[in-house]
C-alpha atoms as a PDB file:
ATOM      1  CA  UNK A   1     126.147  86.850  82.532  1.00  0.00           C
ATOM      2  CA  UNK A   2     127.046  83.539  83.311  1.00  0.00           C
ATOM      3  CA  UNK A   3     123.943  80.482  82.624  1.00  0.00           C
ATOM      4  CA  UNK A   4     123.418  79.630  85.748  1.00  0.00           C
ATOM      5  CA  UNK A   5     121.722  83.561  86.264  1.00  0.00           C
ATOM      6  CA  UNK A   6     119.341  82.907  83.133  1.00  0.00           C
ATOM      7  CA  UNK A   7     118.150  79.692  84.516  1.00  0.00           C
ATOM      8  CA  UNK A   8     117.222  81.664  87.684  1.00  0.00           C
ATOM      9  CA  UNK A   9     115.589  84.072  85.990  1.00  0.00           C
ATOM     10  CA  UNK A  10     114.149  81.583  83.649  1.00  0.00           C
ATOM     11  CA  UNK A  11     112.569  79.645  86.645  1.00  0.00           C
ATOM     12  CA  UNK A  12     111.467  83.119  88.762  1.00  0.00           C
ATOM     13  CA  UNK A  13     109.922  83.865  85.038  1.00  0.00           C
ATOM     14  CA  UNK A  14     107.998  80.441  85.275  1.00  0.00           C
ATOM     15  CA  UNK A  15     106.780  81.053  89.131  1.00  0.00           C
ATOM     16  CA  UNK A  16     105.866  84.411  87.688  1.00  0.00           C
ATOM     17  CA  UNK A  17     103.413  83.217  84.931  1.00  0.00           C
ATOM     18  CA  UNK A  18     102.007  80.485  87.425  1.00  0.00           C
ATOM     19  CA  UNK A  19     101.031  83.288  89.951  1.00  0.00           C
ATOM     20  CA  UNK A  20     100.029  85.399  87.041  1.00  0.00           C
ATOM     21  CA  UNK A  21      97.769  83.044  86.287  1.00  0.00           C
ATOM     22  CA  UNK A  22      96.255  81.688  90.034  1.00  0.00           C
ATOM     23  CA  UNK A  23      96.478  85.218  91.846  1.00  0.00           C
ATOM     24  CA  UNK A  24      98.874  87.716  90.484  1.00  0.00           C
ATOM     25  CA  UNK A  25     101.438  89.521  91.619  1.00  0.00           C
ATOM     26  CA  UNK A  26     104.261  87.239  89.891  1.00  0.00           C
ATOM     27  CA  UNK A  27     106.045  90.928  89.196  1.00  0.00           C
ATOM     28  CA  UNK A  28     107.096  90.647  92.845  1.00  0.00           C
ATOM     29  CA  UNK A  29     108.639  87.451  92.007  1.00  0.00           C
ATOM     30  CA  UNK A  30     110.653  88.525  88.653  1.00  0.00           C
ATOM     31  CA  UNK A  31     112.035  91.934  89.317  1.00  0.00           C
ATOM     32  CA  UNK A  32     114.059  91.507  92.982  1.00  0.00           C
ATOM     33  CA  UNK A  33     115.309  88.472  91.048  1.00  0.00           C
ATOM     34  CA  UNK A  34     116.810  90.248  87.958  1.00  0.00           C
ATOM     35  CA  UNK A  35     117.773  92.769  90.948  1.00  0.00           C
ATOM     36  CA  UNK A  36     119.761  90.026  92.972  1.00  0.00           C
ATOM     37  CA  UNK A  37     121.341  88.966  89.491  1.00  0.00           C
ATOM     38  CA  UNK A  38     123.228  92.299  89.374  1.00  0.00           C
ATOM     39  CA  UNK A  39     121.079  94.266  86.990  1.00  0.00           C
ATOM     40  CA  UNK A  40     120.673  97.674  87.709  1.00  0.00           C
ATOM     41  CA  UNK A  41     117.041  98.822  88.729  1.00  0.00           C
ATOM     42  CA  UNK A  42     115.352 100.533  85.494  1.00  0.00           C
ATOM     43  CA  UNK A  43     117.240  97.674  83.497  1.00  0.00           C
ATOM     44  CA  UNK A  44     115.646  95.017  85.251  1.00  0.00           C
ATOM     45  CA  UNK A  45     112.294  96.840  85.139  1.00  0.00           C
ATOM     46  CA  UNK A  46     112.591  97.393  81.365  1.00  0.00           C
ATOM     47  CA  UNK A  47     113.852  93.489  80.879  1.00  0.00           C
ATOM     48  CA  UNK A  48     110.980  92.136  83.334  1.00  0.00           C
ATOM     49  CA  UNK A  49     107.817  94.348  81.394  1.00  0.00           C
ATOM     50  CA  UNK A  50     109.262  93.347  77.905  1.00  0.00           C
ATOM     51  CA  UNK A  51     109.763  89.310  79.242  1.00  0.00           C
ATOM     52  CA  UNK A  52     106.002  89.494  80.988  1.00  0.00           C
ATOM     53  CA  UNK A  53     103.727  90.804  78.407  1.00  0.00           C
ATOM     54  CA  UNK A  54     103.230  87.084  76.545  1.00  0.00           C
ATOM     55  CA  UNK A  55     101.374  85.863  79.670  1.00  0.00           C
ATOM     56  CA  UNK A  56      98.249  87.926  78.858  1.00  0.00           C
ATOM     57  CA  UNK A  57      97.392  86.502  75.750  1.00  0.00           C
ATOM     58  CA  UNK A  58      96.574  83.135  77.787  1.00  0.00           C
ATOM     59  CA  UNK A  59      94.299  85.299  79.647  1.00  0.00           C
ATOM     60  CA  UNK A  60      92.695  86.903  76.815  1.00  0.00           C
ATOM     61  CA  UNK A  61      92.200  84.327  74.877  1.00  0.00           C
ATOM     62  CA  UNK A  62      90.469  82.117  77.897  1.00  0.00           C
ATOM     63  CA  UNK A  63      87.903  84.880  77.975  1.00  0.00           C
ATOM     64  CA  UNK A  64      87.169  85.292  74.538  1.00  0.00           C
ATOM     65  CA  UNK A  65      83.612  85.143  74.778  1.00  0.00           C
ATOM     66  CA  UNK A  66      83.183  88.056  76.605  1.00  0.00           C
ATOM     67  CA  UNK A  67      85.159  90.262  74.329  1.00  0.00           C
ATOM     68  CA  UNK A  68      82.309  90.912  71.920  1.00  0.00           C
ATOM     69  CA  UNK A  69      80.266  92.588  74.811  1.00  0.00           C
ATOM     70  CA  UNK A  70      83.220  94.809  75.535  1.00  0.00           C
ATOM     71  CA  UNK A  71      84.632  95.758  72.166  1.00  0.00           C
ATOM     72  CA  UNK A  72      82.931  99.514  72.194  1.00  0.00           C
ATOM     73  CA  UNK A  73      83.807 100.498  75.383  1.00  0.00           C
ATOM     74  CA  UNK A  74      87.598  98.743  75.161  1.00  0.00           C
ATOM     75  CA  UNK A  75      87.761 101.278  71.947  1.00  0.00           C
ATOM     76  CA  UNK A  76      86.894 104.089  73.916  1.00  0.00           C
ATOM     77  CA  UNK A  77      89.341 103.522  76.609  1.00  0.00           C
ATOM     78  CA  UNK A  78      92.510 102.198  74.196  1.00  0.00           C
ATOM     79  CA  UNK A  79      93.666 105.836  73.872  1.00  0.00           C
ATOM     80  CA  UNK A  80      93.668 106.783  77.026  1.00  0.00           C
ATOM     81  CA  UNK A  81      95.410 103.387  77.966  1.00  0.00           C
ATOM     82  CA  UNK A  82      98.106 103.849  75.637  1.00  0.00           C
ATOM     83  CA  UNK A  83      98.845 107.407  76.249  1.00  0.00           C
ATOM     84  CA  UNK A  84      99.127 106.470  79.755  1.00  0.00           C
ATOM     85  CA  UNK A  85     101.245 103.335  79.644  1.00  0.00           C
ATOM     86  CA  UNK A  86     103.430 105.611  77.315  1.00  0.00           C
ATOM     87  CA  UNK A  87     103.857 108.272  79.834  1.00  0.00           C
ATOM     88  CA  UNK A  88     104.962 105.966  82.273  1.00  0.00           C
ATOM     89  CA  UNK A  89     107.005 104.576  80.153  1.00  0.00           C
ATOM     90  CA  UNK A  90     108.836 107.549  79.376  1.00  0.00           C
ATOM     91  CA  UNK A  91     109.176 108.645  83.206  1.00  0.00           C
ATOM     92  CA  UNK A  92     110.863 105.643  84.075  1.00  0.00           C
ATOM     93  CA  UNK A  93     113.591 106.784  81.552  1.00  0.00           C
ATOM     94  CA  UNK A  94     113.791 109.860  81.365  1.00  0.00           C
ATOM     95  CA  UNK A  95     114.024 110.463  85.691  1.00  0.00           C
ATOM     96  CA  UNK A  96     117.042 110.002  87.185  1.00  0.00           C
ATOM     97  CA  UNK A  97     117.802 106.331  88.117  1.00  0.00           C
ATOM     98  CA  UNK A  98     117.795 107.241  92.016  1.00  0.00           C
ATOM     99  CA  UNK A  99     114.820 108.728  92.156  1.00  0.00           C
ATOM    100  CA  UNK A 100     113.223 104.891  90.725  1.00  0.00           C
ATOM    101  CA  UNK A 101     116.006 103.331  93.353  1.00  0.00           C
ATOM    102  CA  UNK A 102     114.201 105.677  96.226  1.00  0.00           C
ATOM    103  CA  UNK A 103     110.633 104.739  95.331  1.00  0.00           C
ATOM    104  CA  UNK A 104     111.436 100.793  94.572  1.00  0.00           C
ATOM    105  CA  UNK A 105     110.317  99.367  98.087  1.00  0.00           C
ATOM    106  CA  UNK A 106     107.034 101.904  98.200  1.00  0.00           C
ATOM    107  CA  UNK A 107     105.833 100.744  94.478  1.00  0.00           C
ATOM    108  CA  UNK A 108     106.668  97.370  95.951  1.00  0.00           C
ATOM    109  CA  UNK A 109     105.067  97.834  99.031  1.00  0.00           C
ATOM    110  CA  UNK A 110     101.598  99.410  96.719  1.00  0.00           C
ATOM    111  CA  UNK A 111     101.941  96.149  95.054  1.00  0.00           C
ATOM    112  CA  UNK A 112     101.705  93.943  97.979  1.00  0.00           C
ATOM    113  CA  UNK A 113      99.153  95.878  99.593  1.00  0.00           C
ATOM    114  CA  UNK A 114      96.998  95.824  96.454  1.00  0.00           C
ATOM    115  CA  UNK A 115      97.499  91.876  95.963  1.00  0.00           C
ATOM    116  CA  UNK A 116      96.605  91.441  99.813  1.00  0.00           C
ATOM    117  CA  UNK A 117      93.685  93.693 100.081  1.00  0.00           C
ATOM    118  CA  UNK A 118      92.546  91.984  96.221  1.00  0.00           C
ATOM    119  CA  UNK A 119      89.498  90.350  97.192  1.00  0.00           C
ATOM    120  CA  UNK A 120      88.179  93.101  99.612  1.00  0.00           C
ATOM    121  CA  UNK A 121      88.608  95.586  96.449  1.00  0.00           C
ATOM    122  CA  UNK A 122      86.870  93.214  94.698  1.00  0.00           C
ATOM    123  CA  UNK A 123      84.248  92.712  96.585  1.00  0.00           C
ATOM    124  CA  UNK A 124      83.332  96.680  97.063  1.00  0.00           C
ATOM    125  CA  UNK A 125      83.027  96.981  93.846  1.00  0.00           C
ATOM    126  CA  UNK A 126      80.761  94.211  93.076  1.00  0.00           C
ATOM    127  CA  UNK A 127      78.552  96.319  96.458  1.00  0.00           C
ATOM    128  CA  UNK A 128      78.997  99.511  93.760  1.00  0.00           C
ATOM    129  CA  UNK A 129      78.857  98.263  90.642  1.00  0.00           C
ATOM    130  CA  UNK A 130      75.130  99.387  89.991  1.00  0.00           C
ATOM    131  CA  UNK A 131      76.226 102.825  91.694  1.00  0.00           C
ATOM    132  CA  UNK A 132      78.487 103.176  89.102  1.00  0.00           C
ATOM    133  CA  UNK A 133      76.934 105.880  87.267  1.00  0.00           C
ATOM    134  CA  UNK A 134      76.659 108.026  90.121  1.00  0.00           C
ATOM    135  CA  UNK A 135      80.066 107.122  91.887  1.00  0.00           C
ATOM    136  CA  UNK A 136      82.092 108.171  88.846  1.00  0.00           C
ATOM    137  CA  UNK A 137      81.161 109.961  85.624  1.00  0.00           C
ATOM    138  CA  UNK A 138      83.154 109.208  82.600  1.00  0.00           C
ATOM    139  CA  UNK A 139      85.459 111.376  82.516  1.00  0.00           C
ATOM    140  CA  UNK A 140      86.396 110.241  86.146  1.00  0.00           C
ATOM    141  CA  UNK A 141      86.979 107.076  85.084  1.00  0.00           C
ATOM    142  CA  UNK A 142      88.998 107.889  82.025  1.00  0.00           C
ATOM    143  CA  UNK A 143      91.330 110.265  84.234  1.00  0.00           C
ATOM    144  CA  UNK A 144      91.568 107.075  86.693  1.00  0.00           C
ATOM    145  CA  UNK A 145      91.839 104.625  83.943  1.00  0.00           C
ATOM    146  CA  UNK A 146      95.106 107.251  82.627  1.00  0.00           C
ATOM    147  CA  UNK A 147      96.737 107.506  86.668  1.00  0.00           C
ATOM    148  CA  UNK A 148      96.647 103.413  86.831  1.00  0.00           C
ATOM    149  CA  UNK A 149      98.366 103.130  82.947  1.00  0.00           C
ATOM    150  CA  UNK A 150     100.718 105.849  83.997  1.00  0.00           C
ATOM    151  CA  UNK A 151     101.257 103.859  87.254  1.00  0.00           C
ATOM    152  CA  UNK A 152     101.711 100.557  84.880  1.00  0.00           C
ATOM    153  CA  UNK A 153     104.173 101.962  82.223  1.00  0.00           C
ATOM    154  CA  UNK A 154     105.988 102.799  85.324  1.00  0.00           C
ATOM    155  CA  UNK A 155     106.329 100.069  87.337  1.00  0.00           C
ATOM    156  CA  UNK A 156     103.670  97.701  86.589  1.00  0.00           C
ATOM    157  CA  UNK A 157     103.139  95.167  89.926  1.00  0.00           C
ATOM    158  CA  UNK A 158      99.531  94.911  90.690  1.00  0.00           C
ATOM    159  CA  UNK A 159      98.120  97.092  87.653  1.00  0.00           C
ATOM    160  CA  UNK A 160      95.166  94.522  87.293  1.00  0.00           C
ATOM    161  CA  UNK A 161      94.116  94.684  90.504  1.00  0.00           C
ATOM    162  CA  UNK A 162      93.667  98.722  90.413  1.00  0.00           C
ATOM    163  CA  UNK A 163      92.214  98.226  86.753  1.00  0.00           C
ATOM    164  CA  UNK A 164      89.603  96.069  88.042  1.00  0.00           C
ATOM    165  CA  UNK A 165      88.851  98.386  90.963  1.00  0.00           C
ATOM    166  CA  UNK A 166      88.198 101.186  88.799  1.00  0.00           C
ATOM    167  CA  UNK A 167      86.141  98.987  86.383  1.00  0.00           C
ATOM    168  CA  UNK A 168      84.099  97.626  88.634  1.00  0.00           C
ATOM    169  CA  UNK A 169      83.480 100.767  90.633  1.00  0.00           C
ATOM    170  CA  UNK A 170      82.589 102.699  87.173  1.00  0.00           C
ATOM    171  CA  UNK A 171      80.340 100.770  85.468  1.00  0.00           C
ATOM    172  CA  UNK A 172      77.303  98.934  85.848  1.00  0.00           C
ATOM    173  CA  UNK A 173      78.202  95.169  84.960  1.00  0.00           C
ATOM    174  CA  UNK A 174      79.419  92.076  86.318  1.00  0.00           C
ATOM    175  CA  UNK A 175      83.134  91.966  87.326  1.00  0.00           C
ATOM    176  CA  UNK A 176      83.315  88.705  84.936  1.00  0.00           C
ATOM    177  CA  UNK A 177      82.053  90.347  81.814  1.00  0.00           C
ATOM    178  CA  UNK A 178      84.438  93.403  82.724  1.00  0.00           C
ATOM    179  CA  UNK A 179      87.285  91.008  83.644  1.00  0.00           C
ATOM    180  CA  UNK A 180      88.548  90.672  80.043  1.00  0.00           C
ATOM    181  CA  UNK A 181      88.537  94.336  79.774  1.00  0.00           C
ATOM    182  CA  UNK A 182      90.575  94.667  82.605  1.00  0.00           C
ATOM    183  CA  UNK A 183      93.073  91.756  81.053  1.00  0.00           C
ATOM    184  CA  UNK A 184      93.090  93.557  77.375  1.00  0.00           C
ATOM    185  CA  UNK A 185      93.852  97.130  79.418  1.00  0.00           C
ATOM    186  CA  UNK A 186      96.520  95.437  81.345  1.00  0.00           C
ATOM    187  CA  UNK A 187      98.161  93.850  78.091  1.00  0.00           C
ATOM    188  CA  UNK A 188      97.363  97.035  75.846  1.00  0.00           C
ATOM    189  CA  UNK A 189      99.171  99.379  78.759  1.00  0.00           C
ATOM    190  CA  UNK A 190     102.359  96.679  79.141  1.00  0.00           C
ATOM    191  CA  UNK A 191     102.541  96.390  75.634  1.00  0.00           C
ATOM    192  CA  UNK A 192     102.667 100.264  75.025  1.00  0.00           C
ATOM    193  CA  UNK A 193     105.267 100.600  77.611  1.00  0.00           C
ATOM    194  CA  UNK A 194     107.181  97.323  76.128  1.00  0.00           C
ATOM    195  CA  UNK A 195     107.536  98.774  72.674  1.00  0.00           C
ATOM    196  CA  UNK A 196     109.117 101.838  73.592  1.00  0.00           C
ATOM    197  CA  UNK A 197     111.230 100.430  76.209  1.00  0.00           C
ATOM    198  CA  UNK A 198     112.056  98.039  72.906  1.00  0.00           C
ATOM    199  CA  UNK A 199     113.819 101.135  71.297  1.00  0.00           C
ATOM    200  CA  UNK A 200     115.501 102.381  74.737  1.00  0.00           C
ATOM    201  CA  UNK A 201     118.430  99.926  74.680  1.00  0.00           C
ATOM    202  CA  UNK A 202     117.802  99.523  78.125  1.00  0.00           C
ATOM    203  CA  UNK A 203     116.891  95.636  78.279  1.00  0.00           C
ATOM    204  CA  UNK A 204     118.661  92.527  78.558  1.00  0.00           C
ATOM    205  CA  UNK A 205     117.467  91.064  75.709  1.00  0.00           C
ATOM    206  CA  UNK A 206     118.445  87.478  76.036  1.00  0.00           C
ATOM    207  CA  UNK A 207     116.668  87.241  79.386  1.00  0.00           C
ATOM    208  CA  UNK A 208     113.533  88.988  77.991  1.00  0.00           C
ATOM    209  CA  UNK A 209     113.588  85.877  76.010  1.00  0.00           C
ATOM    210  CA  UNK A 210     114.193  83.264  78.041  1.00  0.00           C
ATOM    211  CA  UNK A 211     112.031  84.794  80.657  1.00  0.00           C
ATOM    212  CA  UNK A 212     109.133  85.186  78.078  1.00  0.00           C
ATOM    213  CA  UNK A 213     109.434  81.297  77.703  1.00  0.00           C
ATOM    214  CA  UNK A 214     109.445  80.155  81.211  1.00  0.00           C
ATOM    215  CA  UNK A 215     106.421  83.246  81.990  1.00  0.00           C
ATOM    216  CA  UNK A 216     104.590  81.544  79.400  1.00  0.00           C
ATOM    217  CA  UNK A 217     104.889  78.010  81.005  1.00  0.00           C
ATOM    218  CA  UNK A 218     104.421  79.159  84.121  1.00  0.00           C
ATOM    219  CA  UNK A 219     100.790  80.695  82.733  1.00  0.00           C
ATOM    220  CA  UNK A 220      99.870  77.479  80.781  1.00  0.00           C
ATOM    221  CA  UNK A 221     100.374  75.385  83.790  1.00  0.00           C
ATOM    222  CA  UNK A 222      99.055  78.023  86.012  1.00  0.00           C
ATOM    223  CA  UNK A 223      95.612  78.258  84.062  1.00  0.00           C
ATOM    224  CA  UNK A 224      95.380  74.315  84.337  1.00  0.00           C
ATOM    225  CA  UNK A 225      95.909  73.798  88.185  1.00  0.00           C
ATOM    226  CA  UNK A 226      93.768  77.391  88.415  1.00  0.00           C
ATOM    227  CA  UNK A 227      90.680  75.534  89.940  1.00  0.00           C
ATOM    228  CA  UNK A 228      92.799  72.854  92.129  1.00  0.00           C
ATOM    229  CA  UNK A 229      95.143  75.253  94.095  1.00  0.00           C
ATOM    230  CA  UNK A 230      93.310  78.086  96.185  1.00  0.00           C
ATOM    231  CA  UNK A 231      94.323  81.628  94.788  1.00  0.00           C
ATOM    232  CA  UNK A 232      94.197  82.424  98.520  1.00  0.00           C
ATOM    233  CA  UNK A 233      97.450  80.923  99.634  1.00  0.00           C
ATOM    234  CA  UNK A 234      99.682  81.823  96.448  1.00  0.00           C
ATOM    235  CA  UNK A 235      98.551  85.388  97.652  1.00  0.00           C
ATOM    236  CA  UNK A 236      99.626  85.161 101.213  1.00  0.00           C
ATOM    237  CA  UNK A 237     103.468  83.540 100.017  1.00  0.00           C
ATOM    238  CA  UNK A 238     103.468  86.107  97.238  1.00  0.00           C
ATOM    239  CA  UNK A 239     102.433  89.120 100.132  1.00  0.00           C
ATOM    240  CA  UNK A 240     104.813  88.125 102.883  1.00  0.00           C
ATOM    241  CA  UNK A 241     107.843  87.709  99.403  1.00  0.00           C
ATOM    242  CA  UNK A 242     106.516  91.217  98.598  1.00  0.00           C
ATOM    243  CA  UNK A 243     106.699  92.297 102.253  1.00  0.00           C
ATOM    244  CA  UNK A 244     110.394  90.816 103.060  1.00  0.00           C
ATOM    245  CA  UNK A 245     112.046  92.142  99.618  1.00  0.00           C
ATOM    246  CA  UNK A 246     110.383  95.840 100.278  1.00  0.00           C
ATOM    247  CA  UNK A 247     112.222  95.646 103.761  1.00  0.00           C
ATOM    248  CA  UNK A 248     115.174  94.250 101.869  1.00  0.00           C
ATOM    249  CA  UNK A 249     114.828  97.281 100.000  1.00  0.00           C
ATOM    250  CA  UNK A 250     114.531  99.396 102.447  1.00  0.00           C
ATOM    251  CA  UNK A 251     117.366  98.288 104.156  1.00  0.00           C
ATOM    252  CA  UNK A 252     119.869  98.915 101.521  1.00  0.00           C
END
């Protein structure tokens, strides 16, 4: 690859944290880049979870406090979490490529509709969240909790905002107390998925780490100007990107 395609995906990495980090979505961002560069699909989806995952930790580690209040319940769920993100995982490379080329612009298209329709979701489930016990059962959440890790190891784009829907839906607290279990399921589930896509010799491994760089950047600068740009408008641009490169997608 010649430099001038890692410093794109270096700066689509940066945008990507940045987004990460105001609205989400930044997936939308990385992957039809690595795409454009010439990379085949899975490739690009392998190189883009492995180069992602260090933006959570700024997440994490902003809501620290809450973690204490979460640790039980975060053990319960890990398993599920992992076996999930691992069964994605393992679908993405074990199913023929054109079956992943087929469903690229409707798991982009989910995506987009998840990151426009973000706050609505959000907002249900703070009307549910003290019908929680009645809505779902535990077991319904920790089948949900499994379909949304299975959907992440897969493909990824807008996994937080179907973690949080579940969350808040299932149990009875505050979507900021839940919020870092949402972010620790999110990194736990790309993190499964990373390390055996690690083994698959499926990613380009000097743009996982440029990428990683610039995603991390992009978060740090993101989680400063967090309060000064509204999350609102990032997640219009980033629905109408998602919208024009599913139809690009489509098209092909």
């Amino acid at each position: 690859m010649e430099i001038t395609s890692y410093i794109i995906a270096s700066i689509a990495a940066v945008l990507a944290g940045f987004i990460n980090a105001i609205a989400g979505g930044g997936t939308l961002i990385t992957f039809p880049t690595l795409t454009a560069l010439g990379i085949p699909p899975i490739v690009a989806n392998v190189t883009n979870t492995l180069a992602l995952c260090p933006g959570y930790f700024g997440g994490i580690f902003a809501q620290r406090k809450n973690f204490k209040s979460q640790k039980d319940r975060l053990w319960k769920l890990l398993p599920v979490s992992i076996i999930g993100g691992l069964t994605g995982g393992f679908l993405l490379l074990k199913l023929p490529e054109s079956s992943f080329k087929i469903l690229i612009p409707y798991l982009i298209l989910i995506a987009t509709a998840l990151l426009a329709f973000q706050v609505p979701l959000k907002n249900w489930s703070v009307s549910h969240e003290h019908k929680g016990s009645k809505l779902l059962k535990n077991t319904g959440m920790y089948f949900l909790i499994f379909i949304a890790a299975v959907y992440g190891g897969y493909f990824g784009a807008g996994l937080g905002v179907i973690l949080m829907g579940v969350l808040g839906t299932a149990l009875n607290e505050s979507l900021n107390k839940i919020n870092i279990l949402k972010q620790t399921l999110a990194f736990v589930i790309n993190v499964t998925a990373a390390i055996y896509f690690a083994f698959s010799g499926k990613a380009e491994w000097f743009f996982v780490l440029t990428m990683a760089f610039g995603a991390i950047i992009g978060g740090f600068i993101g989680g400063k100007m967090v309060d000064k740009i509204p999350a609102a408008i990032l997640r219009y641009i980033v629905v109408i990107i998602g919208c024009t490169v599913a139809l690009v997608y489509f098209l092909k």
